[in-house]
N, C-alpha and C. Protein backbone atom coordinates (compact mmCIF):
# COMPACT_ATOMS: atom_id res chain seq x y z
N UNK A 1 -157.13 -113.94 57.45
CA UNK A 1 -157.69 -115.19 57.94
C UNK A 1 -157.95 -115.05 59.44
N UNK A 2 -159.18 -115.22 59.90
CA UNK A 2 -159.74 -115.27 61.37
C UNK A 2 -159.48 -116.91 61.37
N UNK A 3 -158.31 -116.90 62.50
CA UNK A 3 -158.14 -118.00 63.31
C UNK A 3 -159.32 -119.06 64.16
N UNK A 4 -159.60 -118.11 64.55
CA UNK A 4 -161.41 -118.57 65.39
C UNK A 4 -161.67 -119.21 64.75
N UNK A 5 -162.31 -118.75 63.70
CA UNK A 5 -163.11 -119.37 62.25
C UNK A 5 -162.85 -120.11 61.73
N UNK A 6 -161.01 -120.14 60.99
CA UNK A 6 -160.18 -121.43 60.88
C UNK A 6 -160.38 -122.90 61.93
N UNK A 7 -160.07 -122.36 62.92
CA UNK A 7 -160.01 -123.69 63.91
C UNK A 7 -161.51 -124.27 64.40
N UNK A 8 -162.40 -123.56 63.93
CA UNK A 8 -163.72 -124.08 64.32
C UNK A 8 -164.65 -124.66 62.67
N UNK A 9 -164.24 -124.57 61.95
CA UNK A 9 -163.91 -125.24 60.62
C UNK A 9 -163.61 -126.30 61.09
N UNK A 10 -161.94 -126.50 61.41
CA UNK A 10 -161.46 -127.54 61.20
C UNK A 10 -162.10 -128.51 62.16
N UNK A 11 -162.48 -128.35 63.32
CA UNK A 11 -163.24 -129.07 64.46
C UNK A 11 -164.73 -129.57 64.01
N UNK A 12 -165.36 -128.66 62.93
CA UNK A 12 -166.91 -128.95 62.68
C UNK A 12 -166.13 -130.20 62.08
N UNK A 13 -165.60 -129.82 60.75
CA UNK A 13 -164.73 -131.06 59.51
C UNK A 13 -164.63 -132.08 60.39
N UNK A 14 -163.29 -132.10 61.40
CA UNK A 14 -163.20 -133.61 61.92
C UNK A 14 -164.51 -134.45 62.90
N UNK A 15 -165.03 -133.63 63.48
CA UNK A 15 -166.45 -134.66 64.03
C UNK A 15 -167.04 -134.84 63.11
N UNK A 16 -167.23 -134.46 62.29
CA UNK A 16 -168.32 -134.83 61.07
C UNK A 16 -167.44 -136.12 60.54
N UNK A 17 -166.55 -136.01 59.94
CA UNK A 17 -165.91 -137.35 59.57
C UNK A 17 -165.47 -138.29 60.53
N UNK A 18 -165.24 -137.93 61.58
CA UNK A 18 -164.84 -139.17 62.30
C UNK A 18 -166.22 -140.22 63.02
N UNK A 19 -167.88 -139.02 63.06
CA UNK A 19 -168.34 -139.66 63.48
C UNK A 19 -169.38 -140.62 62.40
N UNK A 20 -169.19 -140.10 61.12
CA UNK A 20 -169.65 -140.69 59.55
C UNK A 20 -168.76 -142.12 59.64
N UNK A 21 -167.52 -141.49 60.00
CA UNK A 21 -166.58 -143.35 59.83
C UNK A 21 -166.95 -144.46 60.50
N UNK A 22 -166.99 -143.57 61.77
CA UNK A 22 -167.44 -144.75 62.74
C UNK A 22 -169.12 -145.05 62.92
N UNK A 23 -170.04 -144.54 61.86
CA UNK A 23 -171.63 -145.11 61.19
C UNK A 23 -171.03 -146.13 60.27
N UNK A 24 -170.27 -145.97 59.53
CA UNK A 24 -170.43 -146.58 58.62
C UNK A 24 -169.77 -147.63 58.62
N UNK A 25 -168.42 -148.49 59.49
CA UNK A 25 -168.23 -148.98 60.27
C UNK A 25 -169.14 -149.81 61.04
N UNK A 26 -170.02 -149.53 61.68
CA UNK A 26 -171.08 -150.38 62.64
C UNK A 26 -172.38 -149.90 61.92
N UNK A 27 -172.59 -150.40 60.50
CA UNK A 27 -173.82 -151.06 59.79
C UNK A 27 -174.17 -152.02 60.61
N UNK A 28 -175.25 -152.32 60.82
CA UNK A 28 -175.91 -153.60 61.55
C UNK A 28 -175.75 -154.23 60.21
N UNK A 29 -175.66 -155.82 60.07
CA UNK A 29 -175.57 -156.87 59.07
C UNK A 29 -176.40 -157.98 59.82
N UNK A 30 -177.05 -158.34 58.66
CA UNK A 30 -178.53 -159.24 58.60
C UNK A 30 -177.43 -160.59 58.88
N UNK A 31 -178.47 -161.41 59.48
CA UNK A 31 -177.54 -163.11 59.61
C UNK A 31 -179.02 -163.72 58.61
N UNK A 32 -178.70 -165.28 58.33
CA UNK A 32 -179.94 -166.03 57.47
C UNK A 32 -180.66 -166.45 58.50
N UNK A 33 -181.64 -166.52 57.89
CA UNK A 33 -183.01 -167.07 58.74
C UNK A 33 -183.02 -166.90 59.86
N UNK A 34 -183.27 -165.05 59.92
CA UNK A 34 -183.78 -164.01 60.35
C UNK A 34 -185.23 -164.21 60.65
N UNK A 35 -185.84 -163.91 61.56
CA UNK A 35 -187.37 -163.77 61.56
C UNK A 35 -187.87 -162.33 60.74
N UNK A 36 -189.28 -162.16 60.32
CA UNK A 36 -189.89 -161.33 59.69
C UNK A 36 -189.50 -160.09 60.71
N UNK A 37 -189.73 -160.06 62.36
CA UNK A 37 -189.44 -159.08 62.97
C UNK A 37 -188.19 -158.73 62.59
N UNK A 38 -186.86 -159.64 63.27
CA UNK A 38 -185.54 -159.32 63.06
C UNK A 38 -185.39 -158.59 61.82
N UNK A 39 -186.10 -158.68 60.72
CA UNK A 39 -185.58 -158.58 59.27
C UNK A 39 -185.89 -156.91 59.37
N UNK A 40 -187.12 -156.87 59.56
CA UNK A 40 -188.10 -155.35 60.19
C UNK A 40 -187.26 -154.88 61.18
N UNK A 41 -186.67 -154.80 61.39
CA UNK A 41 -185.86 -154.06 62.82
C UNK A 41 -184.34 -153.65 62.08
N UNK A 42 -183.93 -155.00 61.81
CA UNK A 42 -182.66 -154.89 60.87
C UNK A 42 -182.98 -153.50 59.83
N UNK A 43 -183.82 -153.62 59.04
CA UNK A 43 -184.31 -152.67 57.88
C UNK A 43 -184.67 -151.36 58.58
N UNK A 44 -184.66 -151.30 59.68
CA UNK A 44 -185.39 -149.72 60.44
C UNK A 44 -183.34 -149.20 61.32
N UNK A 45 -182.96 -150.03 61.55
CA UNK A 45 -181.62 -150.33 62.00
C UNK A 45 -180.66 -149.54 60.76
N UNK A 46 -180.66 -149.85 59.43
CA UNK A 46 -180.25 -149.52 58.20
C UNK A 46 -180.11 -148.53 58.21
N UNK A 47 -182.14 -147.78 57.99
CA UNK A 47 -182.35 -146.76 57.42
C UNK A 47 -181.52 -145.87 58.87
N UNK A 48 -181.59 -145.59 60.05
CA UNK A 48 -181.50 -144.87 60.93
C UNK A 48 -179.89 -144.84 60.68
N UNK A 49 -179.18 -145.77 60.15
CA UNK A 49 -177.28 -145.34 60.64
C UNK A 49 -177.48 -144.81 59.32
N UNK A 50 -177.79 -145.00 58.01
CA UNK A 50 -178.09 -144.51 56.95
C UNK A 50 -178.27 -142.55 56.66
N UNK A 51 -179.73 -142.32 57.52
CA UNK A 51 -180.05 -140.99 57.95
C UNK A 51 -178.66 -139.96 58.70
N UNK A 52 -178.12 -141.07 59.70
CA UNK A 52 -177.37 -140.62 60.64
C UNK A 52 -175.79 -139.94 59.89
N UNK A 53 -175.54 -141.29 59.11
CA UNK A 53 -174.02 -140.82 58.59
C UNK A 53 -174.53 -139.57 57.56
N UNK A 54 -175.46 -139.40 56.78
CA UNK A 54 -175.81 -138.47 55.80
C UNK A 54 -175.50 -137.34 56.60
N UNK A 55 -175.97 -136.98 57.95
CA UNK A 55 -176.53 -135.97 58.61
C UNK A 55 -175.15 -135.72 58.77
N UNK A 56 -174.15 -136.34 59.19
CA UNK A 56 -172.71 -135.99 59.81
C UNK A 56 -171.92 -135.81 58.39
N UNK A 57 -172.15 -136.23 57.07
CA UNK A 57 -171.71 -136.26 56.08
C UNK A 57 -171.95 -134.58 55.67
N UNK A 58 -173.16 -134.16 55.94
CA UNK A 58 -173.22 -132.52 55.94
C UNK A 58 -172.59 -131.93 56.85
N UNK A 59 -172.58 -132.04 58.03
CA UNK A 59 -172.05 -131.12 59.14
C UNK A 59 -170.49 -131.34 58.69
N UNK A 60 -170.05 -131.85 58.44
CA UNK A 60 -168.21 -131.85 57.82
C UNK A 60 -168.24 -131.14 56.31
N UNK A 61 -169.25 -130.77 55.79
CA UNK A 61 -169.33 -130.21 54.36
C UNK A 61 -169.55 -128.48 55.02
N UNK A 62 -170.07 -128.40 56.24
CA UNK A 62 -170.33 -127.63 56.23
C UNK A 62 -169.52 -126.99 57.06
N UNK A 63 -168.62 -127.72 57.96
CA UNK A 63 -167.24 -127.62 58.19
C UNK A 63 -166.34 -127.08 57.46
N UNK A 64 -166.21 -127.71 56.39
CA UNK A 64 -164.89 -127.54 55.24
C UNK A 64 -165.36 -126.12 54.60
N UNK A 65 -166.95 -125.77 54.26
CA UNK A 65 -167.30 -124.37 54.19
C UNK A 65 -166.71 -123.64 54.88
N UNK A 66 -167.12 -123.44 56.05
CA UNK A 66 -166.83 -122.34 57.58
C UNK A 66 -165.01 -122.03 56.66
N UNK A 67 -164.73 -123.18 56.66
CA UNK A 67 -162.77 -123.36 56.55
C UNK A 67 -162.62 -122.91 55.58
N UNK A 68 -163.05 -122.79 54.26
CA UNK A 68 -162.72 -121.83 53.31
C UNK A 68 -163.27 -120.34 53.34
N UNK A 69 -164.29 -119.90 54.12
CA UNK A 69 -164.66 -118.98 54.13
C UNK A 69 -163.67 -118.24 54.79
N UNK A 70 -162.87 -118.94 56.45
CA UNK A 70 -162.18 -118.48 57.04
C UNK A 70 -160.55 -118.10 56.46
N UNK A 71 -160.84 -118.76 55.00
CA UNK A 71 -158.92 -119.03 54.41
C UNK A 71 -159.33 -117.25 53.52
N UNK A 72 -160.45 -116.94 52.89
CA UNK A 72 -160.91 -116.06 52.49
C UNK A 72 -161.46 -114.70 53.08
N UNK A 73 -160.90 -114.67 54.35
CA UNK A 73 -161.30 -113.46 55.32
C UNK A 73 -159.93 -112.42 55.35
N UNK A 74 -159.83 -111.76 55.57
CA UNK A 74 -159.19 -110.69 55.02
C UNK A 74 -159.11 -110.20 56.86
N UNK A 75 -157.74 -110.38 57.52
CA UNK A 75 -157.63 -109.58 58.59
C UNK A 75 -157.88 -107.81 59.12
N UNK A 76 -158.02 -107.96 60.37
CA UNK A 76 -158.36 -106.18 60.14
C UNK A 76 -157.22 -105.68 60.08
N UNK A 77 -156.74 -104.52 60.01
CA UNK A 77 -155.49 -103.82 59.99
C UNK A 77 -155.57 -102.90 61.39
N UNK A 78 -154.50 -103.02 61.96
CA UNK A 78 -154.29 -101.92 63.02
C UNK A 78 -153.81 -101.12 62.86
N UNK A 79 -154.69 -99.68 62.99
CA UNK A 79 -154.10 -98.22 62.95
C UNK A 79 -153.48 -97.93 61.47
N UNK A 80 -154.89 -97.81 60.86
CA UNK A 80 -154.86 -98.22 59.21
C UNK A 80 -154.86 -96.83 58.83
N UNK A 81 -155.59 -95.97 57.76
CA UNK A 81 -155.18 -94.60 57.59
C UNK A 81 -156.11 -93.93 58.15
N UNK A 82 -156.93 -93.80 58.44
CA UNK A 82 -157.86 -93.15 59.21
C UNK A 82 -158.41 -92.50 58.31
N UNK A 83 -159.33 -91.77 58.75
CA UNK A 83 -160.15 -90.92 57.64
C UNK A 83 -159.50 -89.99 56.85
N UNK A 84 -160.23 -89.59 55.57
CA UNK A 84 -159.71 -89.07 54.71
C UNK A 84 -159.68 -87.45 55.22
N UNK A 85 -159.17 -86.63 55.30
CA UNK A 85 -158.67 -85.34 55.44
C UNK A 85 -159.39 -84.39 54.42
N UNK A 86 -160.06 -83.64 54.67
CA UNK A 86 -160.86 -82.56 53.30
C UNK A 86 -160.15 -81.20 54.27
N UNK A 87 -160.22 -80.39 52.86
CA UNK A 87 -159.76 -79.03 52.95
C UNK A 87 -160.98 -78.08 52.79
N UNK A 88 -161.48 -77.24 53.37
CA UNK A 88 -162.45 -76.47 52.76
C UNK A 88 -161.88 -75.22 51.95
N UNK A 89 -162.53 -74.84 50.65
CA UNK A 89 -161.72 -73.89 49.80
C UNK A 89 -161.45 -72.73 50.72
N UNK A 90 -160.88 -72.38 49.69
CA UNK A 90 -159.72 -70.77 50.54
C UNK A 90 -160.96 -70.14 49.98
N UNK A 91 -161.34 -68.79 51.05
CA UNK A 91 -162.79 -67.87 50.93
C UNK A 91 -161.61 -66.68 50.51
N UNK A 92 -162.34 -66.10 49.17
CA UNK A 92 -161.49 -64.63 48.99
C UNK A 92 -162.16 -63.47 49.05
């Protein structure tokens, strides 16, 4: 396991969710008898925190990726066997 990789996982993961919570959290909400603009603005207001949390809803998916890839990395070894050793035949 590369640590690097681990901890930058876990950092993509938490901005992605913390900043999805806090979209979804501050939805704009319509009041009654709204004007046609307000209603049009409200509805463009929607779609944009809508777009927004999706977008952060991936970047934490793609977080939690990085983080399993990193649980699945295989450290290097230090001063491992070194190359394999050949004999050339005995000449008679």
């Amino acid at each position: 396991m590369d640590k690097r990789i681990f901890f930058t996982g876990i950092g993509i993961l938490a901005v992605g969710i913390t900043i999805s919570l806090y979209l979804n959290a501050n939805v704009p909400v319509g009041k009654p008898e709204m004007t046609e603009e307000e209603t049009l603005k409200l509805y463009q207001d929607e779609a944009t925190y809508t777009s927004l949390s999706t977008l952060f809803q991936i970047i934490a998916g793609l977080g939690f990726f990085i983080l399993l890839i990193s649980l699945g990395l295989k450290r290097k070894q230090k001063g491992g066997t070194g190359k394999p050793i050949t004999q050339k035949p005995a000449e008679t």
